[in-house]
PDB file of N, CA and C in Angstrom:
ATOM      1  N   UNK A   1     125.431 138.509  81.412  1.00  0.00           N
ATOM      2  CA  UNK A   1     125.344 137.058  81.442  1.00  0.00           C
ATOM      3  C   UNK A   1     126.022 136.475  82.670  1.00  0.00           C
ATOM      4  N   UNK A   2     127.100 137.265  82.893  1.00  0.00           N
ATOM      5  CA  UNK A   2     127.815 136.582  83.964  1.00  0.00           C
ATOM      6  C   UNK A   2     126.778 136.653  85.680  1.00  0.00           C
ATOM      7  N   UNK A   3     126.352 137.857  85.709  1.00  0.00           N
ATOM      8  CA  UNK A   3     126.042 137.560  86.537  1.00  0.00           C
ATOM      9  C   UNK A   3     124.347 136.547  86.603  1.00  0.00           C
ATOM     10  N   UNK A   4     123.539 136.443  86.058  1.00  0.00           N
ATOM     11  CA  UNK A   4     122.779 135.411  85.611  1.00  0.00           C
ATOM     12  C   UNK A   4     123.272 134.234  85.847  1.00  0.00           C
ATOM     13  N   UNK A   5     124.255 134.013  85.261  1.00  0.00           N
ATOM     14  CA  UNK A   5     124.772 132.467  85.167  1.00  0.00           C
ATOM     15  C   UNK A   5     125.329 132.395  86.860  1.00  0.00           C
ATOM     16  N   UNK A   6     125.818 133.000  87.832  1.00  0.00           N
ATOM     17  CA  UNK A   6     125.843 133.023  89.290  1.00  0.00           C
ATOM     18  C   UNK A   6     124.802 132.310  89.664  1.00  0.00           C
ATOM     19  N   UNK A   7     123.538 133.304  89.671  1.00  0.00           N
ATOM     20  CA  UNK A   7     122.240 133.521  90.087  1.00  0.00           C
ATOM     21  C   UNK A   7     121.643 131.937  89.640  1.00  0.00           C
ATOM     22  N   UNK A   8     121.921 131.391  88.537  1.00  0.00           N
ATOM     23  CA  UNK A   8     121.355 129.793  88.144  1.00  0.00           C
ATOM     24  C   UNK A   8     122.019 129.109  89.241  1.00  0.00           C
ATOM     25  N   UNK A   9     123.722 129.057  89.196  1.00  0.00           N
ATOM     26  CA  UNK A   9     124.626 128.273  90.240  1.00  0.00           C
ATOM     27  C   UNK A   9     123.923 128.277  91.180  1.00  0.00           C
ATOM     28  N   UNK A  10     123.898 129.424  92.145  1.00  0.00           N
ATOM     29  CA  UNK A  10     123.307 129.720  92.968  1.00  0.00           C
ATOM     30  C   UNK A  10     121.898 128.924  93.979  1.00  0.00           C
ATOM     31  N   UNK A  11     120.995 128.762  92.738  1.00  0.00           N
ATOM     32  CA  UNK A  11     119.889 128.565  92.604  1.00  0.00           C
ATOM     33  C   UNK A  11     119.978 126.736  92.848  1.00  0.00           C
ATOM     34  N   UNK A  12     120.860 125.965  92.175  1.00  0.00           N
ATOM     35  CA  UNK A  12     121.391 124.431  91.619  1.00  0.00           C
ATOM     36  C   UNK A  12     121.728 124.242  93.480  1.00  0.00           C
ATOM     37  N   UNK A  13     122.970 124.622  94.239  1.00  0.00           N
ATOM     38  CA  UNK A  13     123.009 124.742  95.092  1.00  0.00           C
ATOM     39  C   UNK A  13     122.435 124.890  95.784  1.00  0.00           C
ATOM     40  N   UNK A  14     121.392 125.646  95.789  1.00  0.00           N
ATOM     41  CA  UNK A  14     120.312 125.697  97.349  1.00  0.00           C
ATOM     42  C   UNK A  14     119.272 124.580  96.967  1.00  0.00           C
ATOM     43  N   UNK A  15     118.764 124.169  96.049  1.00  0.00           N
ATOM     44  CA  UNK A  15     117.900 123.241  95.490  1.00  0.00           C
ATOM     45  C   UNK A  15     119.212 121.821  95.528  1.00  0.00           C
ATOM     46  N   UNK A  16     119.734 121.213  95.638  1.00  0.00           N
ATOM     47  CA  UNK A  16     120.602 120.097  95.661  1.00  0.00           C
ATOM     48  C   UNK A  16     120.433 120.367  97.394  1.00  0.00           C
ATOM     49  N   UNK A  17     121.198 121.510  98.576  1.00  0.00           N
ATOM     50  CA  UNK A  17     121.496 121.499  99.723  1.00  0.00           C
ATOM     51  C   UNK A  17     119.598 121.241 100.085  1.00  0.00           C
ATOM     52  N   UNK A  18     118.670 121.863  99.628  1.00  0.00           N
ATOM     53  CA  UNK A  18     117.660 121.490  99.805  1.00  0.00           C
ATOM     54  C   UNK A  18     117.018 119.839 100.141  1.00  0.00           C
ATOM     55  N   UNK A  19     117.421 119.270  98.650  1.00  0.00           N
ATOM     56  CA  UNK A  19     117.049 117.822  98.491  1.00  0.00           C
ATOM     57  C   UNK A  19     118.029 117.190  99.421  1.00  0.00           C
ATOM     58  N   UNK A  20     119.429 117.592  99.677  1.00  0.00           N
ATOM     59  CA  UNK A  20     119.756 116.927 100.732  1.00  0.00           C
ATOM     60  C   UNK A  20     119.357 116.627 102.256  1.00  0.00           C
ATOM     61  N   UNK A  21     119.304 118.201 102.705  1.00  0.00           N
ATOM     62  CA  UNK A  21     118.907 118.207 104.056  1.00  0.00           C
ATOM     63  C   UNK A  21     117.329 119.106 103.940  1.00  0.00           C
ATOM     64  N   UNK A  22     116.423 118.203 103.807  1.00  0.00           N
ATOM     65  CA  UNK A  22     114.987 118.615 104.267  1.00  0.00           C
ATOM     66  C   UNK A  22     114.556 119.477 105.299  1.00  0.00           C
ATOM     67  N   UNK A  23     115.146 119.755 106.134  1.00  0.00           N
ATOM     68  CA  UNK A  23     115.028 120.517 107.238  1.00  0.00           C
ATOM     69  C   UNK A  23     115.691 122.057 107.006  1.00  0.00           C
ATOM     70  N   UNK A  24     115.878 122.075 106.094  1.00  0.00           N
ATOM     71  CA  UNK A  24     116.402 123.670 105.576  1.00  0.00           C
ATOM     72  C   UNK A  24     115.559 124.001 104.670  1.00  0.00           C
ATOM     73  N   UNK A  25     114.621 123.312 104.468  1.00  0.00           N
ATOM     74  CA  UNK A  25     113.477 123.963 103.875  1.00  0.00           C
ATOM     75  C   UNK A  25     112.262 124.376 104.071  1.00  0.00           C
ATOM     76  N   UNK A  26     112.501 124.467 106.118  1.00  0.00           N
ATOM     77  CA  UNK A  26     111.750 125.937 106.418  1.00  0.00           C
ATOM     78  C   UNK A  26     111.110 124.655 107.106  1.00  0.00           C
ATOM     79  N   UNK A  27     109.361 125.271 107.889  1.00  0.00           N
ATOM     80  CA  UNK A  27     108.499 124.843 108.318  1.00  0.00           C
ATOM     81  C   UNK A  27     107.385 123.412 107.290  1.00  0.00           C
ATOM     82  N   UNK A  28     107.403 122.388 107.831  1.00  0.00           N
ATOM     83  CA  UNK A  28     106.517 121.628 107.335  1.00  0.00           C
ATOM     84  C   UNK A  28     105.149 122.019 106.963  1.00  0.00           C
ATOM     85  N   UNK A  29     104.424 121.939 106.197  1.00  0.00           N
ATOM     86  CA  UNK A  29     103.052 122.423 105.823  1.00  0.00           C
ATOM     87  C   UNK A  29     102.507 121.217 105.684  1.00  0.00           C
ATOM     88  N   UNK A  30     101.194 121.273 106.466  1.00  0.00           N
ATOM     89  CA  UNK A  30     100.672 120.036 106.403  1.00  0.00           C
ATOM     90  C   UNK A  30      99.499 120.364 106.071  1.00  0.00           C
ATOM     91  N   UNK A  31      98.942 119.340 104.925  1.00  0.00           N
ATOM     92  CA  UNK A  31      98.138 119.236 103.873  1.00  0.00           C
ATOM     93  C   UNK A  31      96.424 119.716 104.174  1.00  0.00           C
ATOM     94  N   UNK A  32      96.204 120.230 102.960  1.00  0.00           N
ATOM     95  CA  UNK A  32      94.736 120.880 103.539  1.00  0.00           C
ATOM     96  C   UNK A  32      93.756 120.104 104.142  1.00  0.00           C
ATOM     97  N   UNK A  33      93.610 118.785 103.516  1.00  0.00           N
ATOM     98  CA  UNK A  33      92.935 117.929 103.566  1.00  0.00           C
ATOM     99  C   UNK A  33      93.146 117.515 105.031  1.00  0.00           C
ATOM    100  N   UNK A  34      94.241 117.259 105.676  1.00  0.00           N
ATOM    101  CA  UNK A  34      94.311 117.283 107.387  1.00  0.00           C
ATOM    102  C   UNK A  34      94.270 118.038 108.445  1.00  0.00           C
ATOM    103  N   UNK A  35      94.594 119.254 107.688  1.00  0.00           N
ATOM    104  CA  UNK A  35      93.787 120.604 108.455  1.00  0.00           C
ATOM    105  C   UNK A  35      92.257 120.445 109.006  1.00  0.00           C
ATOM    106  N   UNK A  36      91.477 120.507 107.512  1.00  0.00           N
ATOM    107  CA  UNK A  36      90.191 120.293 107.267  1.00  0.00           C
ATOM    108  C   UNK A  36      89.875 119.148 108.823  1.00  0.00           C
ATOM    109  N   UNK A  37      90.550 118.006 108.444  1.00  0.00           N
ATOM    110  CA  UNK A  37      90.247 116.574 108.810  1.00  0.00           C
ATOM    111  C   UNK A  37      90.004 117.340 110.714  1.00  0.00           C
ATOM    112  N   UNK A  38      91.337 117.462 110.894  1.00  0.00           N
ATOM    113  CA  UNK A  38      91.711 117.930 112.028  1.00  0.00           C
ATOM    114  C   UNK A  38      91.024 118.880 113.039  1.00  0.00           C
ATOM    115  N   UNK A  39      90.160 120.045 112.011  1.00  0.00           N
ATOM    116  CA  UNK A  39      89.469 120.988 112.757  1.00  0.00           C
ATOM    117  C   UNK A  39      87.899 120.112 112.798  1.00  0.00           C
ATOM    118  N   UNK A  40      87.794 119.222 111.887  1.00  0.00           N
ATOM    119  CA  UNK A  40      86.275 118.472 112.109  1.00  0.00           C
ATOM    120  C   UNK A  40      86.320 117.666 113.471  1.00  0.00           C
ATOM    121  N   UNK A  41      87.249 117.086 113.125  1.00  0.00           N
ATOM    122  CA  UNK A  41      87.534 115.996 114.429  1.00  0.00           C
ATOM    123  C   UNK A  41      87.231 117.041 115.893  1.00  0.00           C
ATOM    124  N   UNK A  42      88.345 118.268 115.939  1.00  0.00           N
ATOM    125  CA  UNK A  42      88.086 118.686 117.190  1.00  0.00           C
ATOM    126  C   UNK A  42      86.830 119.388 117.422  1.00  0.00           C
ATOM    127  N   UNK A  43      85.885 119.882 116.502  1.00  0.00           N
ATOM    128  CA  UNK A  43      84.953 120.398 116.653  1.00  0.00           C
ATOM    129  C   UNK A  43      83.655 119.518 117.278  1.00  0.00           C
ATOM    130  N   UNK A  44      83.803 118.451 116.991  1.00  0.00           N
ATOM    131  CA  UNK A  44      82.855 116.991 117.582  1.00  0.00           C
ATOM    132  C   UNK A  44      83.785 116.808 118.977  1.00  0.00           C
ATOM    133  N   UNK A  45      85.400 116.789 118.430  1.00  0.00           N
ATOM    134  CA  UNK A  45      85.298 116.663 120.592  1.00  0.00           C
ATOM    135  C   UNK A  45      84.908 117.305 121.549  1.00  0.00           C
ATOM    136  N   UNK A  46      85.028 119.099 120.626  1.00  0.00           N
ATOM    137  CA  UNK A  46      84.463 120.034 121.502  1.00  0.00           C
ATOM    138  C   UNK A  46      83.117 119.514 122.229  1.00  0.00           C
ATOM    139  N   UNK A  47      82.405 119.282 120.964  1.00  0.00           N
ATOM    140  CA  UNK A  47      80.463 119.687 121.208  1.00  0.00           C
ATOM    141  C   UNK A  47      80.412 118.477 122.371  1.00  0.00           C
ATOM    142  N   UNK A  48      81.329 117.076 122.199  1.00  0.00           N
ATOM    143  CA  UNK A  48      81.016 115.960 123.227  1.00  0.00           C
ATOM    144  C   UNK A  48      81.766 116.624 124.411  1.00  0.00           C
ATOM    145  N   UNK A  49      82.970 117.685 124.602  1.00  0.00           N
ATOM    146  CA  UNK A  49      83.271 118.017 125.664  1.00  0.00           C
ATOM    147  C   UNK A  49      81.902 118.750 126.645  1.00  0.00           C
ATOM    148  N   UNK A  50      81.515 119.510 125.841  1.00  0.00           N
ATOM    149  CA  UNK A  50      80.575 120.530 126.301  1.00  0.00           C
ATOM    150  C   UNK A  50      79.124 119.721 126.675  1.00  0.00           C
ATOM    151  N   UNK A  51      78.865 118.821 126.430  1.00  0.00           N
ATOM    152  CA  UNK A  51      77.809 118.189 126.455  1.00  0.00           C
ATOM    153  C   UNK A  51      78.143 117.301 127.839  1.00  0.00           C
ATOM    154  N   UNK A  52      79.312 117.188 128.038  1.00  0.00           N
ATOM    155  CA  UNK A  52      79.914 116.194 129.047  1.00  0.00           C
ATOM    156  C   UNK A  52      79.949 117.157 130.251  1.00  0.00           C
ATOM    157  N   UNK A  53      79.557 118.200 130.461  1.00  0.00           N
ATOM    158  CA  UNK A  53      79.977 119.092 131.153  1.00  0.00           C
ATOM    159  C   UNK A  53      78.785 119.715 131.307  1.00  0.00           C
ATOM    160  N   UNK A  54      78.030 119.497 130.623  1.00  0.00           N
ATOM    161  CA  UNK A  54      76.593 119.451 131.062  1.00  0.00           C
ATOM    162  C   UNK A  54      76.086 119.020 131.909  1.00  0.00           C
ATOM    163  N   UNK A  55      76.559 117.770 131.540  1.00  0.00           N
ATOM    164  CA  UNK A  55      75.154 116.125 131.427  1.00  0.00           C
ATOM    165  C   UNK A  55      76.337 115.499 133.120  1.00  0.00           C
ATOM    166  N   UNK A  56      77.428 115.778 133.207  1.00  0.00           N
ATOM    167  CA  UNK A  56      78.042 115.243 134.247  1.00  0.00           C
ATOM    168  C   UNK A  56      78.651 116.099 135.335  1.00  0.00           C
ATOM    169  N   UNK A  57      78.691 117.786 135.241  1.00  0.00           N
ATOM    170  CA  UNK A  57      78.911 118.759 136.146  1.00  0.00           C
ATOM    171  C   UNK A  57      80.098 118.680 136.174  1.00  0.00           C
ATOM    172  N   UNK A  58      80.883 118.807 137.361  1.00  0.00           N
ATOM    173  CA  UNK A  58      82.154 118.833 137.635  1.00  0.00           C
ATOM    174  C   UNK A  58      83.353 117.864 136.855  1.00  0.00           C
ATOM    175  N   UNK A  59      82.674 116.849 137.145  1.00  0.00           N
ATOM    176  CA  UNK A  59      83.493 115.900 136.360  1.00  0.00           C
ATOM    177  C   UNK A  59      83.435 115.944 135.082  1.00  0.00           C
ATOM    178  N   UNK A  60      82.833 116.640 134.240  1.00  0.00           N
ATOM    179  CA  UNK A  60      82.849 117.009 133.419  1.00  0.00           C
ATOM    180  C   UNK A  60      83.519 117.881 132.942  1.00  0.00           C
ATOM    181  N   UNK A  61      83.654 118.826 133.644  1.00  0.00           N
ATOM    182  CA  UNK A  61      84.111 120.004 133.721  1.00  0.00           C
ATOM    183  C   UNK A  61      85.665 119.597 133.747  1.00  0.00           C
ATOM    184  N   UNK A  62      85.953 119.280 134.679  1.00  0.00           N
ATOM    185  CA  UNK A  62      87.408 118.301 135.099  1.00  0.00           C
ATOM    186  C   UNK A  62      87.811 117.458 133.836  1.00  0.00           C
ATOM    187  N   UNK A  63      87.066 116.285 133.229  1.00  0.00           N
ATOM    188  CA  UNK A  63      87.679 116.058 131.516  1.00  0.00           C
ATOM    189  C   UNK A  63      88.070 117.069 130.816  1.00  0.00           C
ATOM    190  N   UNK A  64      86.960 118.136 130.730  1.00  0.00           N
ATOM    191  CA  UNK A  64      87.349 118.877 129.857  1.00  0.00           C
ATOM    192  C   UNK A  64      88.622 120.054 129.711  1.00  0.00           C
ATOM    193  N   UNK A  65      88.503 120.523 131.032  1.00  0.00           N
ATOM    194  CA  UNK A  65      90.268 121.283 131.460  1.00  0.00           C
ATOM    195  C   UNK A  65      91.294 120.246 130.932  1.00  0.00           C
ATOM    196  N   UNK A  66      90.927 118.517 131.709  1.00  0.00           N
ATOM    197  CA  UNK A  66      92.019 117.983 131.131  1.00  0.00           C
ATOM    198  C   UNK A  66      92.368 117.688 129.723  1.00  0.00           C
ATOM    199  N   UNK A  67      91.644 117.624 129.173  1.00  0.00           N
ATOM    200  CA  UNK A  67      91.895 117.462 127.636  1.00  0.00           C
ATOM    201  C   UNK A  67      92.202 118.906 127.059  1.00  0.00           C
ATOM    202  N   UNK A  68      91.922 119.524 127.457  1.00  0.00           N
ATOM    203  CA  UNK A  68      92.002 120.994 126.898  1.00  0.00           C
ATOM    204  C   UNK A  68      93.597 121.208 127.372  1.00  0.00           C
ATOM    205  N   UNK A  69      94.532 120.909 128.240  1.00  0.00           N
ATOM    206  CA  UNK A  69      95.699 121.162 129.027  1.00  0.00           C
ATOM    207  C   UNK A  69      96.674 120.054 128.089  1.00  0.00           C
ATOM    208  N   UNK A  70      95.967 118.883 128.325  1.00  0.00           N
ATOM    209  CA  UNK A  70      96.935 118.119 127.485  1.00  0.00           C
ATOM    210  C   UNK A  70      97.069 118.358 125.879  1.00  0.00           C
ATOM    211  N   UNK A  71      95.863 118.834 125.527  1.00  0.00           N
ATOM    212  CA  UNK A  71      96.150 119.163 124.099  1.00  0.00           C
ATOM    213  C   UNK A  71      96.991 120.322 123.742  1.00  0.00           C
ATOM    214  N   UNK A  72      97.002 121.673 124.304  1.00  0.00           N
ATOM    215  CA  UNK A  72      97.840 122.650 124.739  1.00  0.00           C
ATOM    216  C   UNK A  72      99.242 122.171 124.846  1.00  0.00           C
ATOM    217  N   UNK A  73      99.597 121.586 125.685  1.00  0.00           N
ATOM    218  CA  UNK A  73     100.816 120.936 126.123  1.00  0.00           C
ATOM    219  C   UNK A  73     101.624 119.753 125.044  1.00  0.00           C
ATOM    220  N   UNK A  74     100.520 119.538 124.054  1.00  0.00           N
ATOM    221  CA  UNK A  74     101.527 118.517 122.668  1.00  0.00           C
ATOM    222  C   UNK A  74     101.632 119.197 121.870  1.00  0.00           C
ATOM    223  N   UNK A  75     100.178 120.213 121.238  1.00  0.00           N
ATOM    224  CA  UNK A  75     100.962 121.598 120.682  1.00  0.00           C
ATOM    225  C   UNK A  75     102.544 122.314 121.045  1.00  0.00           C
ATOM    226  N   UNK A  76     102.014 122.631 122.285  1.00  0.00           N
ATOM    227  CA  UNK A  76     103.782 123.253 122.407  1.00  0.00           C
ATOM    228  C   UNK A  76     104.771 122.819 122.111  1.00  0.00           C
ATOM    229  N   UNK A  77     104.968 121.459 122.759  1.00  0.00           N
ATOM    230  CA  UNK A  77     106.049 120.386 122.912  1.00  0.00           C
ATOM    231  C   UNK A  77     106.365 120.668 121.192  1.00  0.00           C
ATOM    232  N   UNK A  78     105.308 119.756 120.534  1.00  0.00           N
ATOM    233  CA  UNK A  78     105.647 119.828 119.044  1.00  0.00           C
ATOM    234  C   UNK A  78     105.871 121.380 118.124  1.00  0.00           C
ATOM    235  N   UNK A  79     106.029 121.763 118.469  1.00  0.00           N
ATOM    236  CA  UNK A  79     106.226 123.512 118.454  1.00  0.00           C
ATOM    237  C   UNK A  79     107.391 123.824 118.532  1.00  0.00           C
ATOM    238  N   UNK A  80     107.883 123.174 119.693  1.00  0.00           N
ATOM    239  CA  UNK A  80     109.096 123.199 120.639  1.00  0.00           C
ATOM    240  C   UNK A  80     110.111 122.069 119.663  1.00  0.00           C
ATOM    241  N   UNK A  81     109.643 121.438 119.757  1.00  0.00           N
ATOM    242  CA  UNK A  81     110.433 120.239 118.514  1.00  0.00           C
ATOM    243  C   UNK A  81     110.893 120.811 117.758  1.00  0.00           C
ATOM    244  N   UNK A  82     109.817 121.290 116.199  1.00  0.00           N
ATOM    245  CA  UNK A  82     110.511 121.826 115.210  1.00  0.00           C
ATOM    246  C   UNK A  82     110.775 123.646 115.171  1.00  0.00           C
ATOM    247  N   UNK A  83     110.895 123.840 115.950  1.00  0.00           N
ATOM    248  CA  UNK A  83     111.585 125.353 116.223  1.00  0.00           C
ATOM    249  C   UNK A  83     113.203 124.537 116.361  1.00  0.00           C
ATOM    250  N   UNK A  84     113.139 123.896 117.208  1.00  0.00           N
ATOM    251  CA  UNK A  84     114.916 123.855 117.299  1.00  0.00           C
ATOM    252  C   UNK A  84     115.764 123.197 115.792  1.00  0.00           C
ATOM    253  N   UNK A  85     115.244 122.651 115.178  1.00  0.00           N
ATOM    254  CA  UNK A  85     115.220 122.305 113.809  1.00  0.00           C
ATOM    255  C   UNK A  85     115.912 122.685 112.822  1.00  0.00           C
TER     256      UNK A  85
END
Protein backbone atom coordinates (compact mmCIF):
# COMPACT_ATOMS: atom_id res chain seq x y z
CA UNK A 1 0.00 0.00 0.00
CA UNK A 2 2.63 2.24 0.89
CA UNK A 3 4.18 2.29 -2.00
CA UNK A 4 0.87 2.86 -4.21
CA UNK A 5 -0.15 5.56 -2.09
CA UNK A 6 3.54 7.41 -3.28
CA UNK A 7 2.75 6.55 -6.81
CA UNK A 8 -1.07 8.48 -6.37
CA UNK A 9 1.05 11.56 -4.51
CA UNK A 10 3.17 11.41 -7.11
CA UNK A 11 0.74 11.39 -9.80
CA UNK A 12 -1.55 14.70 -7.76
CA UNK A 13 1.80 16.55 -8.13
CA UNK A 14 2.70 16.26 -11.65
CA UNK A 15 -1.05 16.81 -12.64
CA UNK A 16 -1.43 20.15 -10.21
CA UNK A 17 2.60 21.22 -11.57
CA UNK A 18 0.92 20.38 -14.92
CA UNK A 19 -2.29 22.64 -14.56
CA UNK A 20 0.01 25.13 -13.30
CA UNK A 21 2.67 25.53 -15.78
CA UNK A 22 1.28 24.38 -19.29
CA UNK A 23 4.43 24.29 -20.87
CA UNK A 24 5.61 21.15 -19.05
CA UNK A 25 3.25 19.38 -20.73
CA UNK A 26 5.35 18.60 -23.62
CA UNK A 27 4.62 19.70 -27.31
CA UNK A 28 1.27 21.43 -28.32
CA UNK A 29 -0.92 19.20 -30.59
CA UNK A 30 -2.90 20.93 -32.79
CA UNK A 31 -6.26 19.74 -33.65
CA UNK A 32 -7.13 17.41 -36.51
CA UNK A 33 -9.54 19.46 -37.89
CA UNK A 34 -6.59 22.23 -38.60
CA UNK A 35 -4.25 19.88 -39.79
CA UNK A 36 -6.88 18.70 -42.27
CA UNK A 37 -7.81 22.59 -42.77
CA UNK A 38 -4.14 23.41 -43.21
CA UNK A 39 -2.96 20.70 -45.70
CA UNK A 40 -6.24 21.73 -47.97
CA UNK A 41 -5.39 25.25 -47.90
CA UNK A 42 -1.72 24.52 -48.99
CA UNK A 43 -2.58 22.09 -51.52
CA UNK A 44 -4.74 24.91 -53.58
CA UNK A 45 -1.70 27.26 -52.98
CA UNK A 46 0.42 24.71 -54.36
CA UNK A 47 -1.79 23.92 -57.64
CA UNK A 48 -2.16 28.16 -57.95
CA UNK A 49 1.70 28.19 -57.36
CA UNK A 50 2.31 25.79 -60.16
CA UNK A 51 -0.11 27.17 -62.48
CA UNK A 52 1.57 30.62 -61.85
CA UNK A 53 4.67 29.27 -63.03
CA UNK A 54 3.28 28.14 -65.93
CA UNK A 55 1.06 30.76 -67.15
CA UNK A 56 3.86 33.58 -66.02
CA UNK A 57 7.52 31.80 -66.45
CA UNK A 58 10.07 33.24 -64.41
CA UNK A 59 8.17 35.36 -62.43
CA UNK A 60 6.42 32.82 -61.58
CA UNK A 61 8.84 30.76 -60.82
CA UNK A 62 10.37 33.64 -58.57
CA UNK A 63 6.74 33.78 -56.40
CA UNK A 64 6.97 30.52 -56.02
CA UNK A 65 10.73 30.00 -54.46
CA UNK A 66 9.48 33.00 -52.58
CA UNK A 67 6.68 31.65 -50.90
CA UNK A 68 8.14 28.36 -50.65
CA UNK A 69 11.40 30.15 -48.55
CA UNK A 70 9.20 32.20 -46.52
CA UNK A 71 7.04 29.46 -45.55
CA UNK A 72 10.16 27.26 -44.63
CA UNK A 73 11.54 30.08 -42.66
CA UNK A 74 8.10 30.53 -40.16
CA UNK A 75 8.14 26.84 -39.83
CA UNK A 76 11.53 26.98 -38.38
CA UNK A 77 11.34 30.15 -36.50
CA UNK A 78 8.13 28.59 -34.86
CA UNK A 79 10.00 25.36 -34.29
CA UNK A 80 12.66 27.38 -32.90
CA UNK A 81 10.14 29.10 -30.50
CA UNK A 82 8.72 26.14 -28.86
CA UNK A 83 11.86 23.95 -28.67
CA UNK A 84 13.29 26.52 -26.25
CA UNK A 85 10.12 26.14 -24.13
Amino acid sequence: MGTNDRQHQFEQIVAQLRADYPSLSGRRRWPRRVIVTAAVLGGVLWGLLSVAMVAWGAAGVVLTCTVVALTAAALTVDAYRHRDR
